[in-house]
PDB file of N, CA and C in Angstrom:
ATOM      1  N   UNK A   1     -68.646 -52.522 -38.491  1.00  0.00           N
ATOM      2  CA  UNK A   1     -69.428 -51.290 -38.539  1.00  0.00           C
ATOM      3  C   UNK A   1     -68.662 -50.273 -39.393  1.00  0.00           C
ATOM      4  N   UNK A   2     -69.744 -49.179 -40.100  1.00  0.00           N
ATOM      5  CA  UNK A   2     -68.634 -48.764 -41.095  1.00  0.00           C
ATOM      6  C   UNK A   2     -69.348 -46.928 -40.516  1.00  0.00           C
ATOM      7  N   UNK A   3     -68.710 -46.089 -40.217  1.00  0.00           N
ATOM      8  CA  UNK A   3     -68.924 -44.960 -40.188  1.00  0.00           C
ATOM      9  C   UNK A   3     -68.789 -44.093 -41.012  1.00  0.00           C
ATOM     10  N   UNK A   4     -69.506 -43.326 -41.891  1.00  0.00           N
ATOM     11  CA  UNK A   4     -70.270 -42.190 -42.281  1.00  0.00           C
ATOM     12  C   UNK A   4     -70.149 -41.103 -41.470  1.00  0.00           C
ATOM     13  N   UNK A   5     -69.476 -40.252 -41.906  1.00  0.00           N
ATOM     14  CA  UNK A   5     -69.066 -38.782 -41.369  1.00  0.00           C
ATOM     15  C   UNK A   5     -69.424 -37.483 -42.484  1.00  0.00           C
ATOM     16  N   UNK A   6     -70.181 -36.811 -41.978  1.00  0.00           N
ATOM     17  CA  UNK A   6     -71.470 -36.282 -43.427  1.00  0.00           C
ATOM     18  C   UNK A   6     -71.017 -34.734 -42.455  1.00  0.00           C
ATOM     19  N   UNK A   7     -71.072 -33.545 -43.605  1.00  0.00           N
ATOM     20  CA  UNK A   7     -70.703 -32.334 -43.665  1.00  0.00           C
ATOM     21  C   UNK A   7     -71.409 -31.714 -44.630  1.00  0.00           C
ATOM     22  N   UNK A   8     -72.014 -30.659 -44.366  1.00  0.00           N
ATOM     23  CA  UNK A   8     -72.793 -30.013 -45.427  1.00  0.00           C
ATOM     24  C   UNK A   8     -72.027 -29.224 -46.275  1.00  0.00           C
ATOM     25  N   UNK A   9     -71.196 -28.763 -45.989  1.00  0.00           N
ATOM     26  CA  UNK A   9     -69.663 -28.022 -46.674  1.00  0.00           C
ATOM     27  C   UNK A   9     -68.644 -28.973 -47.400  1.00  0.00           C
ATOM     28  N   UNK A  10     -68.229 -30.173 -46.818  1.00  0.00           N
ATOM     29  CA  UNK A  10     -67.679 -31.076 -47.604  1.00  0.00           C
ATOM     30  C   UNK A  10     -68.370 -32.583 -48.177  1.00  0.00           C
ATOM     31  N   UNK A  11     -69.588 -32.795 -47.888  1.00  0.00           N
ATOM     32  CA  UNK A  11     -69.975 -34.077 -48.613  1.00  0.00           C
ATOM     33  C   UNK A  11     -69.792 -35.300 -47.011  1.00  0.00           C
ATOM     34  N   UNK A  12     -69.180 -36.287 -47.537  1.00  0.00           N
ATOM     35  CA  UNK A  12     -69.260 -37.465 -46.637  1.00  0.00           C
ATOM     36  C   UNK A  12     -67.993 -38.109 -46.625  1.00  0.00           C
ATOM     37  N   UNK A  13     -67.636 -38.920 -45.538  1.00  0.00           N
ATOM     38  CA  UNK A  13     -66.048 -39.170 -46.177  1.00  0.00           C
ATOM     39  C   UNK A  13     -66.442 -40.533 -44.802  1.00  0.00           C
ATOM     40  N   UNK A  14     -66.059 -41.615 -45.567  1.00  0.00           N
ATOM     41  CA  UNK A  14     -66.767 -43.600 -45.048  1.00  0.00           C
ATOM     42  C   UNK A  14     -65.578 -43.695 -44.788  1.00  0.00           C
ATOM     43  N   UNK A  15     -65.199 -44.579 -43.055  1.00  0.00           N
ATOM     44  CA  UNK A  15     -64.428 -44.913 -42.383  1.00  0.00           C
ATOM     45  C   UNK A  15     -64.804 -47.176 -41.973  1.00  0.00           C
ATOM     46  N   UNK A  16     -63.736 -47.308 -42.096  1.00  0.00           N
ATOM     47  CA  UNK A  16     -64.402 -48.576 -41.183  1.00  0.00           C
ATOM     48  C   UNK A  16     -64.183 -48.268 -39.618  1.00  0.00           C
ATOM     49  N   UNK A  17     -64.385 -48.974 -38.802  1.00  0.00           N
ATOM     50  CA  UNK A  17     -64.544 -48.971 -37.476  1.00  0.00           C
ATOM     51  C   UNK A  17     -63.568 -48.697 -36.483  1.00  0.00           C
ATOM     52  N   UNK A  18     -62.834 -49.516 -37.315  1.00  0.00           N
ATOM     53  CA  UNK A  18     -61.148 -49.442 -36.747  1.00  0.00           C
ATOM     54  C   UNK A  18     -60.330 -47.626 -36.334  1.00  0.00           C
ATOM     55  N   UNK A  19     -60.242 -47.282 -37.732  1.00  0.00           N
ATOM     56  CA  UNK A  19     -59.815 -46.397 -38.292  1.00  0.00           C
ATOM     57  C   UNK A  19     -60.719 -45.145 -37.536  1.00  0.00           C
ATOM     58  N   UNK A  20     -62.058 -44.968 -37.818  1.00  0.00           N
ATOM     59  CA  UNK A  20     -63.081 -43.981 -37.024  1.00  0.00           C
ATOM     60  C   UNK A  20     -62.901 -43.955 -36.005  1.00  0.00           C
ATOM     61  N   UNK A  21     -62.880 -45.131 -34.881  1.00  0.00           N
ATOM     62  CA  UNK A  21     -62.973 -44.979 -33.168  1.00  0.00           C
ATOM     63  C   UNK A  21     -61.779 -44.414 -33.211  1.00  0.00           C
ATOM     64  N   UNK A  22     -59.818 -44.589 -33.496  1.00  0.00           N
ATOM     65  CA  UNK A  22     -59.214 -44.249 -33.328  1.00  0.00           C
ATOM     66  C   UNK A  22     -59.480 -42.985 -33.211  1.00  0.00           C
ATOM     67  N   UNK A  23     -59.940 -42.428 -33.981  1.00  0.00           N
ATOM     68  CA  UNK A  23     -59.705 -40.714 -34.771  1.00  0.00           C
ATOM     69  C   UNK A  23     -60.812 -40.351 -33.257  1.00  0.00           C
ATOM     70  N   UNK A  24     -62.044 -40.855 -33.558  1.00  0.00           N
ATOM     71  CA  UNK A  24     -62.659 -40.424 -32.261  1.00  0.00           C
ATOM     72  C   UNK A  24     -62.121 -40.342 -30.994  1.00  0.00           C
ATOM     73  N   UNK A  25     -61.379 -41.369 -30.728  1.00  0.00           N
ATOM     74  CA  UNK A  25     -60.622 -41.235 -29.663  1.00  0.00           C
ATOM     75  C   UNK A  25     -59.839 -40.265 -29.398  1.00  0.00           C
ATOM     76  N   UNK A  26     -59.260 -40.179 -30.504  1.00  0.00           N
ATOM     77  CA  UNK A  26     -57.954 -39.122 -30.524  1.00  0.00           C
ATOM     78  C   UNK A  26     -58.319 -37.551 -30.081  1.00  0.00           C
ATOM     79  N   UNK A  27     -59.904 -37.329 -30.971  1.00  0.00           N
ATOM     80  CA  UNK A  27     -60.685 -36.064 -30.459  1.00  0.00           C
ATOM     81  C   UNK A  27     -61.400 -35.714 -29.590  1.00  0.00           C
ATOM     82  N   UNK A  28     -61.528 -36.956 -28.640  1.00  0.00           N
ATOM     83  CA  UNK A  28     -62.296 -37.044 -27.373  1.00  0.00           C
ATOM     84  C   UNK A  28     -63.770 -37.277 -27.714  1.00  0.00           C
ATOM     85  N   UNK A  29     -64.322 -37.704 -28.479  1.00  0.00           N
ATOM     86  CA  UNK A  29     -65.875 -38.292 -28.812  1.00  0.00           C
ATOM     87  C   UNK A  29     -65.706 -39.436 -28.583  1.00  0.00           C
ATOM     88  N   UNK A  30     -66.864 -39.866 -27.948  1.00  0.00           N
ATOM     89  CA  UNK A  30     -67.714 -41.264 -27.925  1.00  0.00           C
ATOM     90  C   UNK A  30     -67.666 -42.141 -28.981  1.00  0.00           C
ATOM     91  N   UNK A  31     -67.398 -42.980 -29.607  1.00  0.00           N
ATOM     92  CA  UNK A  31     -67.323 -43.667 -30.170  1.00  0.00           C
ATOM     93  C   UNK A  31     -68.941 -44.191 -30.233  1.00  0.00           C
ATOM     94  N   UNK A  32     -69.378 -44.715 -31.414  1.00  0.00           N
ATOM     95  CA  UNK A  32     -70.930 -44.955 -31.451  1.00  0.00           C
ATOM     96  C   UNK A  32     -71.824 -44.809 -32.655  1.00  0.00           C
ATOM     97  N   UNK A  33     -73.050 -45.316 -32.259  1.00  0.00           N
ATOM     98  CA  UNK A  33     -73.310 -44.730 -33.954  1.00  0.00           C
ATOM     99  C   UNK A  33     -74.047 -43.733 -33.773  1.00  0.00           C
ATOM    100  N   UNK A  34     -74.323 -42.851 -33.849  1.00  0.00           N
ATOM    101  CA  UNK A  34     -74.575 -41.472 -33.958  1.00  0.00           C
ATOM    102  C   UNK A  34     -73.634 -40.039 -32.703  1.00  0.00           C
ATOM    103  N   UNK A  35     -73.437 -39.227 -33.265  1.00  0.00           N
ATOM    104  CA  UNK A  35     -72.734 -37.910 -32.757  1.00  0.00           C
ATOM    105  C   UNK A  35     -72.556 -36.680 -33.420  1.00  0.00           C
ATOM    106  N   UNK A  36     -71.569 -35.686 -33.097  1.00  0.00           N
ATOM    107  CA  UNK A  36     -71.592 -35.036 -33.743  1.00  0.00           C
ATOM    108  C   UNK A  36     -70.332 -34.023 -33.089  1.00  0.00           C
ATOM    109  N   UNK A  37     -69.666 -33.571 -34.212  1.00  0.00           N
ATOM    110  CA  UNK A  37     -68.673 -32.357 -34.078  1.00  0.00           C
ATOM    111  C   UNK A  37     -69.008 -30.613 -34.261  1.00  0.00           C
ATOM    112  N   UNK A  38     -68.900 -30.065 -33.273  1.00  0.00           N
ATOM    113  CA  UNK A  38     -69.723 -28.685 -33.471  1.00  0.00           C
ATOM    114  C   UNK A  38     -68.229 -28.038 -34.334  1.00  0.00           C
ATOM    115  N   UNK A  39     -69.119 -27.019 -34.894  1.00  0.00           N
ATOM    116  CA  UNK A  39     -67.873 -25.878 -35.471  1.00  0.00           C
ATOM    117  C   UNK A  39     -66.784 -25.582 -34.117  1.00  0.00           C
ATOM    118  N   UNK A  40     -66.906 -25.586 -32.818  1.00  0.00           N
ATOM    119  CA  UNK A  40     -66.518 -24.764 -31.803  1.00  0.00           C
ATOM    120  C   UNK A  40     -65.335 -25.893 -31.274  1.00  0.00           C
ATOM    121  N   UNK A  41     -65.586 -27.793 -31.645  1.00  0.00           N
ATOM    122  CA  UNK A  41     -64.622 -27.864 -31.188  1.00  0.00           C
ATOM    123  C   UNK A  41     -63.783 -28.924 -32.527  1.00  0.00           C
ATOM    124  N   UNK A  42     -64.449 -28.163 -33.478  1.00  0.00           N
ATOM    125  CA  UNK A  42     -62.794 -28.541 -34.103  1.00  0.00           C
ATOM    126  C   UNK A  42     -61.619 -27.908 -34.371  1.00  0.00           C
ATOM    127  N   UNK A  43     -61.057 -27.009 -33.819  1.00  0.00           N
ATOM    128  CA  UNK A  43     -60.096 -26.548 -34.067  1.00  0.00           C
ATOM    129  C   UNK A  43     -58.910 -27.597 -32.597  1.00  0.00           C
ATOM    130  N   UNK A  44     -59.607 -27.928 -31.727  1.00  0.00           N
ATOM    131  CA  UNK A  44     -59.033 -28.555 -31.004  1.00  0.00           C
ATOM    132  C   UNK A  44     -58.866 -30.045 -31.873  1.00  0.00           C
ATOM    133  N   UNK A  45     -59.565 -30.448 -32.265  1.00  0.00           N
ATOM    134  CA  UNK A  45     -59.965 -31.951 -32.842  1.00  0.00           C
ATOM    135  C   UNK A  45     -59.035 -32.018 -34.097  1.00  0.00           C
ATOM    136  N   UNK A  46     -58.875 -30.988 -34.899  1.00  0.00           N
ATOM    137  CA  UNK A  46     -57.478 -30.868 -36.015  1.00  0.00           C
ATOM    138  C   UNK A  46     -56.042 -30.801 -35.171  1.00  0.00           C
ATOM    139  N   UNK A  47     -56.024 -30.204 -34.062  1.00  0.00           N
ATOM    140  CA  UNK A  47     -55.070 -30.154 -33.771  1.00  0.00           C
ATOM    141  C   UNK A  47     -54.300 -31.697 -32.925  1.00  0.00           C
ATOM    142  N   UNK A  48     -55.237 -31.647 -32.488  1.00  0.00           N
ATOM    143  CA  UNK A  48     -55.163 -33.784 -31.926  1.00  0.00           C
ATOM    144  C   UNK A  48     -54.940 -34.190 -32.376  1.00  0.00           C
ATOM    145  N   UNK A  49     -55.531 -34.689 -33.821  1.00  0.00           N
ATOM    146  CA  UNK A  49     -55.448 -35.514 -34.742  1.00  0.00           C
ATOM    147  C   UNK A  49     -53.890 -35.036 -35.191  1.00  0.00           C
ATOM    148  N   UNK A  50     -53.616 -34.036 -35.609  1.00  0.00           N
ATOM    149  CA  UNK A  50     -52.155 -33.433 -36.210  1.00  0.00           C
ATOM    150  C   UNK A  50     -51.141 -33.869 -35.976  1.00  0.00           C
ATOM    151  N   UNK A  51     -51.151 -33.525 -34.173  1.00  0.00           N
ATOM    152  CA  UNK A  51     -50.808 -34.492 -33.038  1.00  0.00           C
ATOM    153  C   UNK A  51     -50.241 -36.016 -33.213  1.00  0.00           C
ATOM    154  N   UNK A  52     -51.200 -36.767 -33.355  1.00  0.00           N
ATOM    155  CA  UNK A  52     -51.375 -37.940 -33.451  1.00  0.00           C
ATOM    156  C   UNK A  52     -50.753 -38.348 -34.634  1.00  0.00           C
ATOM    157  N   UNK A  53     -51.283 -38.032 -36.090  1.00  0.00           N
ATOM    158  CA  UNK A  53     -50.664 -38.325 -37.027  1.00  0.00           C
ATOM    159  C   UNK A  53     -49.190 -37.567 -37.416  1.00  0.00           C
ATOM    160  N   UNK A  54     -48.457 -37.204 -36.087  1.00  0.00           N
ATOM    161  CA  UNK A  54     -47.143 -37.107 -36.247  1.00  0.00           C
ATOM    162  C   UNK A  54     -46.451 -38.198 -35.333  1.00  0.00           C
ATOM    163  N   UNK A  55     -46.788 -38.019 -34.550  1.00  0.00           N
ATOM    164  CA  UNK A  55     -47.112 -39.560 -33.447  1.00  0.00           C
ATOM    165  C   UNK A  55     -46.892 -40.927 -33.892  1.00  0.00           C
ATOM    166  N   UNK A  56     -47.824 -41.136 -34.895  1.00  0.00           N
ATOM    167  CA  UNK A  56     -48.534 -42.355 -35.591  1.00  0.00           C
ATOM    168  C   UNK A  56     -47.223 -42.847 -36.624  1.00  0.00           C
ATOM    169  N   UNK A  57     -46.574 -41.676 -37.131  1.00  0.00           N
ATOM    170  CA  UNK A  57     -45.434 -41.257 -38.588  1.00  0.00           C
ATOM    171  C   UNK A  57     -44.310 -42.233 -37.595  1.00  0.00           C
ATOM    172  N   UNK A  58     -44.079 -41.373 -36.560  1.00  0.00           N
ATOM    173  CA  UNK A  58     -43.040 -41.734 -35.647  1.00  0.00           C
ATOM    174  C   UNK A  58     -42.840 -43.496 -35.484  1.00  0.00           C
ATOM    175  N   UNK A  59     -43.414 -43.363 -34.799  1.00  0.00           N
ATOM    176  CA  UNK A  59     -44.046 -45.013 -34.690  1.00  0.00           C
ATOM    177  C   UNK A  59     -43.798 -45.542 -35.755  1.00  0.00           C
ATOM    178  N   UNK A  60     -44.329 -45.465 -36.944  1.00  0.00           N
ATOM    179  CA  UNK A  60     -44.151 -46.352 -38.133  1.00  0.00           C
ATOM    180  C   UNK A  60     -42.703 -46.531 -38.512  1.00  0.00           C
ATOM    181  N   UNK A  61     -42.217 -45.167 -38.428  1.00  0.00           N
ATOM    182  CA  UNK A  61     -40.618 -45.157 -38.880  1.00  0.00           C
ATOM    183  C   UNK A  61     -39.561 -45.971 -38.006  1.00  0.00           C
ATOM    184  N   UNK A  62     -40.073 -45.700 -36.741  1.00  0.00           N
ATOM    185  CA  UNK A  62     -39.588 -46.895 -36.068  1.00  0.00           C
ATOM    186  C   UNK A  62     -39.807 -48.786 -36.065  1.00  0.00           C
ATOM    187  N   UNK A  63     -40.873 -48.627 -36.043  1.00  0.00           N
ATOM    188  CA  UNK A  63     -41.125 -50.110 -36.550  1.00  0.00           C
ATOM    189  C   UNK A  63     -40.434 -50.345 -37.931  1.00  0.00           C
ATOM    190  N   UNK A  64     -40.306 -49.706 -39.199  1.00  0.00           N
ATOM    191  CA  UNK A  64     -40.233 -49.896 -40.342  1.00  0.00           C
ATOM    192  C   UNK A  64     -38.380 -50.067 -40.569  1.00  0.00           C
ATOM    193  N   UNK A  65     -37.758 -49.482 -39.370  1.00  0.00           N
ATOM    194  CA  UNK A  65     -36.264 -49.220 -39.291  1.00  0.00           C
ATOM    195  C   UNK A  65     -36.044 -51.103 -38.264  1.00  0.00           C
ATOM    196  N   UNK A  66     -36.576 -50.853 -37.276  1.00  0.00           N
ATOM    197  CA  UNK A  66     -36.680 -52.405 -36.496  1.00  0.00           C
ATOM    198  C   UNK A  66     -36.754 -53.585 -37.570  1.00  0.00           C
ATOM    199  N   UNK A  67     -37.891 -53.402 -38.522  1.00  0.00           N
ATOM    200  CA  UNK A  67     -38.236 -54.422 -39.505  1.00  0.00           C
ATOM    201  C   UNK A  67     -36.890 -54.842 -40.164  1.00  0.00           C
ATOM    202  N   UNK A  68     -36.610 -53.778 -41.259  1.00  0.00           N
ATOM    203  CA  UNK A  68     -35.073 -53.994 -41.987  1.00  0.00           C
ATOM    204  C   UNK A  68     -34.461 -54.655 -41.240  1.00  0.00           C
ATOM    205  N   UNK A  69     -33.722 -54.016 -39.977  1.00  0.00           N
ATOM    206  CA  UNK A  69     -32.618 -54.595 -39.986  1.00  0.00           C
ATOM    207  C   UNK A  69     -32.876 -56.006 -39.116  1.00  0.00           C
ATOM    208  N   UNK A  70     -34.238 -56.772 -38.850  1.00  0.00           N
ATOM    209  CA  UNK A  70     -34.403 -58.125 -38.778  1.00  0.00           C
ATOM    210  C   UNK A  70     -34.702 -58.623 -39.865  1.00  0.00           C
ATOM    211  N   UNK A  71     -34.700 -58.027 -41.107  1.00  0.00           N
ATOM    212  CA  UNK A  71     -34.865 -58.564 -42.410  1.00  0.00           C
ATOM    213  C   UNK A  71     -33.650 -58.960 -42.900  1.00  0.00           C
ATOM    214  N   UNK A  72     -32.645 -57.610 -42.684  1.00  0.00           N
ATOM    215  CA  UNK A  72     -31.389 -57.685 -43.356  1.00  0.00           C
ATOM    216  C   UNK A  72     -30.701 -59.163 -42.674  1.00  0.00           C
ATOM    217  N   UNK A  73     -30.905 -58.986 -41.257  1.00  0.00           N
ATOM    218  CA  UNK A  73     -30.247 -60.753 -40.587  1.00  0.00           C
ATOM    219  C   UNK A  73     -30.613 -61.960 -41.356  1.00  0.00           C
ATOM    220  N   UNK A  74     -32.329 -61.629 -41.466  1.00  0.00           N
ATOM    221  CA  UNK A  74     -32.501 -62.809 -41.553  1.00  0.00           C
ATOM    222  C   UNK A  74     -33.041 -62.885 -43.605  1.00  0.00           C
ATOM    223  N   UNK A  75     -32.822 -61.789 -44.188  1.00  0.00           N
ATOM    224  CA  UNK A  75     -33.326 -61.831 -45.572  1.00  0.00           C
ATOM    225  C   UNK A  75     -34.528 -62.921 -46.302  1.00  0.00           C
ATOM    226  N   UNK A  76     -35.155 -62.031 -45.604  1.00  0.00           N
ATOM    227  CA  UNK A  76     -36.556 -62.202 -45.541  1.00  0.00           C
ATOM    228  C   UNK A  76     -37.357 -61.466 -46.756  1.00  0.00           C
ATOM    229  N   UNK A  77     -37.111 -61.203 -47.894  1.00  0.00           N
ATOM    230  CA  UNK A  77     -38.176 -59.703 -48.839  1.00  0.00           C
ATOM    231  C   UNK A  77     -39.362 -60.210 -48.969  1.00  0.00           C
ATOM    232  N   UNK A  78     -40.016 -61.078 -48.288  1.00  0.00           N
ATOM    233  CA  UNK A  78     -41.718 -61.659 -48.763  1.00  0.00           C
ATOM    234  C   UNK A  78     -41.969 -60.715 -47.519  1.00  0.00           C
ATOM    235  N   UNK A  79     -41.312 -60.639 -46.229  1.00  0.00           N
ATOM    236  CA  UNK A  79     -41.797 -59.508 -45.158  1.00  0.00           C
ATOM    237  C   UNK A  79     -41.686 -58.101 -45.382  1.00  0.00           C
ATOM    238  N   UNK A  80     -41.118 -57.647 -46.307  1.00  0.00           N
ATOM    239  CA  UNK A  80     -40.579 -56.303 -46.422  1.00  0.00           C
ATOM    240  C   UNK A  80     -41.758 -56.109 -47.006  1.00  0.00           C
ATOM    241  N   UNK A  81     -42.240 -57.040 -48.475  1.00  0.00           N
ATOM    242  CA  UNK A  81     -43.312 -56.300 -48.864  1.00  0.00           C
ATOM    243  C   UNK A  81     -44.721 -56.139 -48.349  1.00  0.00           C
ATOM    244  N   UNK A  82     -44.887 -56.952 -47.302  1.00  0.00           N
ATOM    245  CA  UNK A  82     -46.246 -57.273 -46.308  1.00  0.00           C
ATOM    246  C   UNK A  82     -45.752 -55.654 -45.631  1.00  0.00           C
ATOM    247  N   UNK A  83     -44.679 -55.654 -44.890  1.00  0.00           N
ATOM    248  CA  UNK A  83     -45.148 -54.104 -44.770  1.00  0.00           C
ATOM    249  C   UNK A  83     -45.384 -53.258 -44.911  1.00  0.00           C
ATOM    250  N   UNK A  84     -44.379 -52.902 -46.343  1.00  0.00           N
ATOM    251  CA  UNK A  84     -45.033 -51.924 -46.955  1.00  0.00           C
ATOM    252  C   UNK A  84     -46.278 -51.663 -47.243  1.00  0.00           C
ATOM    253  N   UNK A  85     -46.993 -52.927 -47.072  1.00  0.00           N
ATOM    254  CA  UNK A  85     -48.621 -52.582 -47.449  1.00  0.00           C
ATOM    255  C   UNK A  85     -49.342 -52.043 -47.049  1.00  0.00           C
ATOM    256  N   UNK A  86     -49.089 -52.281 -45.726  1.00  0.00           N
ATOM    257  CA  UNK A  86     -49.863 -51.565 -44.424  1.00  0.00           C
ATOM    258  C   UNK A  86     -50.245 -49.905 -44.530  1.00  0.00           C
ATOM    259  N   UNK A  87     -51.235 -50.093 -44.027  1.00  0.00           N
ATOM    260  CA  UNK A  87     -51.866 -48.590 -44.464  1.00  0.00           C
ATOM    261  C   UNK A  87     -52.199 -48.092 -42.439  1.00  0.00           C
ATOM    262  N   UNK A  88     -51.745 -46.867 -42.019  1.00  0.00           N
ATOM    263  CA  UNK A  88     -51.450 -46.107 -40.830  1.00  0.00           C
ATOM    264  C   UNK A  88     -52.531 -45.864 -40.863  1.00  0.00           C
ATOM    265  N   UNK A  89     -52.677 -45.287 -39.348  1.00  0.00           N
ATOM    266  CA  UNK A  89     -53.672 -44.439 -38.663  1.00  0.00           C
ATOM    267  C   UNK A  89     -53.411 -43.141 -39.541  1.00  0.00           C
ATOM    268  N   UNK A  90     -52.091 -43.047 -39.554  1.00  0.00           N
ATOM    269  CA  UNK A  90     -51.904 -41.292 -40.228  1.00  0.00           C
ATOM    270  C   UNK A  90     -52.465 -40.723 -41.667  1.00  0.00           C
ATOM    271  N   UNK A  91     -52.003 -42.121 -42.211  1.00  0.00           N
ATOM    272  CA  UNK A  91     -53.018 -42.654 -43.499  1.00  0.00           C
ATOM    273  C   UNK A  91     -53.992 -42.064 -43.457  1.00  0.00           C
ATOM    274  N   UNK A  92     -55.202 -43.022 -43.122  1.00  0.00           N
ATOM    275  CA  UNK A  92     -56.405 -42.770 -42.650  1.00  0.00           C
ATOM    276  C   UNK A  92     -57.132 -41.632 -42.253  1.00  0.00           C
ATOM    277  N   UNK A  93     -56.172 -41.118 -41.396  1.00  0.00           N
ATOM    278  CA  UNK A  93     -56.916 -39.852 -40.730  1.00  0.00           C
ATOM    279  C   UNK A  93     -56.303 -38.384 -41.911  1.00  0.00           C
ATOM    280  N   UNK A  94     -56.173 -38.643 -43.156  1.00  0.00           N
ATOM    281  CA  UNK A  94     -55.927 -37.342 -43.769  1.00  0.00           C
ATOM    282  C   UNK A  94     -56.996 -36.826 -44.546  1.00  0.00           C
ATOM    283  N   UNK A  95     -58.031 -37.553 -44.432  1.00  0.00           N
ATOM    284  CA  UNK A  95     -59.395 -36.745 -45.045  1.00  0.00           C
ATOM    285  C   UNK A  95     -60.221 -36.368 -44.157  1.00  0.00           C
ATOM    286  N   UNK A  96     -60.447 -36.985 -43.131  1.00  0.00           N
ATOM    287  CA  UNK A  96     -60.835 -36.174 -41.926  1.00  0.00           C
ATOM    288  C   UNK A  96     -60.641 -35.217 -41.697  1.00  0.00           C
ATOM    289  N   UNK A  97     -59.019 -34.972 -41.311  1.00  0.00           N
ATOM    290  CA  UNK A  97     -58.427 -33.554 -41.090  1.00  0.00           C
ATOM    291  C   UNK A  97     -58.797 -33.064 -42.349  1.00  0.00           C
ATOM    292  N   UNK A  98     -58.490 -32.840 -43.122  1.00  0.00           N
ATOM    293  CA  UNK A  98     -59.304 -32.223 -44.459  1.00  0.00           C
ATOM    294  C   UNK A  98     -60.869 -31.682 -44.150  1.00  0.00           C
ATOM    295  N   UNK A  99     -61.764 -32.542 -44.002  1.00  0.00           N
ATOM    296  CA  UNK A  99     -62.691 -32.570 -43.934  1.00  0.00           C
ATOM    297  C   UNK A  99     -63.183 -31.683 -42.121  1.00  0.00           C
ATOM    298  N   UNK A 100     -62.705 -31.871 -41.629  1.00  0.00           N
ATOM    299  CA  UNK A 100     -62.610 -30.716 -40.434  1.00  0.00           C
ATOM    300  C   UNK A 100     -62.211 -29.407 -40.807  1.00  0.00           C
ATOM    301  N   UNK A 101     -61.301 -29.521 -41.520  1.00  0.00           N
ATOM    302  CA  UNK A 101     -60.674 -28.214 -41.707  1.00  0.00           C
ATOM    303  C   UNK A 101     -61.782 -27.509 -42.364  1.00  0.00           C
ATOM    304  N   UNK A 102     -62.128 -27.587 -43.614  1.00  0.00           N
ATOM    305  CA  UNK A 102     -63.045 -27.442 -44.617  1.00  0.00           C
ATOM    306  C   UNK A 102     -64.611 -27.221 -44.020  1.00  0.00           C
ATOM    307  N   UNK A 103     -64.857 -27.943 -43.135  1.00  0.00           N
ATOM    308  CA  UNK A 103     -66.198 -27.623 -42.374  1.00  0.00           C
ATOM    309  C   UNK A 103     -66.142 -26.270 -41.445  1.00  0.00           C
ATOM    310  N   UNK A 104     -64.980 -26.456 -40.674  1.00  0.00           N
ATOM    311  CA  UNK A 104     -64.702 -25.347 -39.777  1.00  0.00           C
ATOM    312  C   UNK A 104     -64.575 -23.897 -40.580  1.00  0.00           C
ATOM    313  N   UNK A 105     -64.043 -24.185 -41.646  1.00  0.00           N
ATOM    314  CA  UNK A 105     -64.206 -22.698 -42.342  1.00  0.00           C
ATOM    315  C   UNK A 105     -65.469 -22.431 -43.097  1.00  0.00           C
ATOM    316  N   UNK A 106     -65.898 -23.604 -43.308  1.00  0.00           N
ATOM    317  CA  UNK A 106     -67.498 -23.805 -43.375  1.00  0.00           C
ATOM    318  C   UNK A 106     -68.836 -22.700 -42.773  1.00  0.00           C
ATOM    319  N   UNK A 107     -68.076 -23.332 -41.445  1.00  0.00           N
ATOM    320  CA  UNK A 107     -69.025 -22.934 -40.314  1.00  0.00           C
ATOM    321  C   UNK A 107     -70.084 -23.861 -40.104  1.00  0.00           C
ATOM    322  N   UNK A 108     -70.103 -25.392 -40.640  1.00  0.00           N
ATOM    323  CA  UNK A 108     -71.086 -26.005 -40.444  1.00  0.00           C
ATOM    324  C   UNK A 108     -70.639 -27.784 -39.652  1.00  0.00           C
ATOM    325  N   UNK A 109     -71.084 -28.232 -38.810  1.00  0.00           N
ATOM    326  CA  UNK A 109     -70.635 -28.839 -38.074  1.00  0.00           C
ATOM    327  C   UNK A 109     -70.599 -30.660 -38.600  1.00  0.00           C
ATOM    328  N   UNK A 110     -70.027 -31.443 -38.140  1.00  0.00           N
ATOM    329  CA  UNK A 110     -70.058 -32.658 -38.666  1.00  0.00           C
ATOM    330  C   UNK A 110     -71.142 -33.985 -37.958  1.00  0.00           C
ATOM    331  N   UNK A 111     -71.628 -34.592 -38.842  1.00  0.00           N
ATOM    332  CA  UNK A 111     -72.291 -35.539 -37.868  1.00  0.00           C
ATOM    333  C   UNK A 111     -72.287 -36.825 -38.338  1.00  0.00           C
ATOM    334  N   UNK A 112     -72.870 -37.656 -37.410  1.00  0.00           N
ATOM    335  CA  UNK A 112     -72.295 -39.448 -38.260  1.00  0.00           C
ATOM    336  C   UNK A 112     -73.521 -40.459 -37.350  1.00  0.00           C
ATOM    337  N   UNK A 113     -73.780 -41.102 -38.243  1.00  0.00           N
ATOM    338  CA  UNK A 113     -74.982 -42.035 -37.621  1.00  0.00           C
ATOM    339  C   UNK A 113     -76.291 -41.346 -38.042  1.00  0.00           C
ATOM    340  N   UNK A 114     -76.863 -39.865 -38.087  1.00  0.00           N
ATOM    341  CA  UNK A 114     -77.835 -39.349 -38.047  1.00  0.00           C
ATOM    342  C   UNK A 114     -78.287 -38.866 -39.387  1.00  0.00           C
TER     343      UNK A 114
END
């Protein structure tokens, strides 16, 4: 399932499924195909997400420090570069926050499915 997150102030910004429920989660919405973000609660919903994608940073840096030095034992570089590939939640969620931000000063609210 691929989610569509449409703003009359910023345009549309396409999630796959994965990536969307997280973020939903993170802001306390339902996950689903249709909803909607009022002007009133995203300032909470940027700040979650903010949250999270410092969270998310954390996490990675840790895994990414764990990785090396089972690389360095075992010198492994076909794994080093599989990770680097990997693309984060924190990733992911930086056009959103964008796109919240930008609506909220908008004044016009977000919706998806509808």
């Amino acid at each position: 399932m691929i989610y569509e997150f449409k703003s009359r102030v910023t345009g549309t910004v396409v999630m796959n499924k994965g990536a969307a429920e997280w973020i939903l989660g993170v802001i306390g919405k339902q996950p689903g195909p249709q909803g909607i973000i009022t002007v009133e609660q995203m300032p909470a919903a940027i700040e979650a997400l903010r949250k999270a994608v410092e969270e998310d940073k954390r996490a990675v840096r840790e895994a990414r420090r764990e990785s090396a030095h089972r690389e360095a034992e075992a010198e492994g570089a076909e794994e080093e570069e599989a990770a680097a590939a990997v693309v984060t939640h924190a990733q992911r969620a930086w056009p959103f926050i964008e796109m919240l931000v930008e609506a909220h000063k908008g004044g016009r609210e977000i919706t998806w499915g509808v």
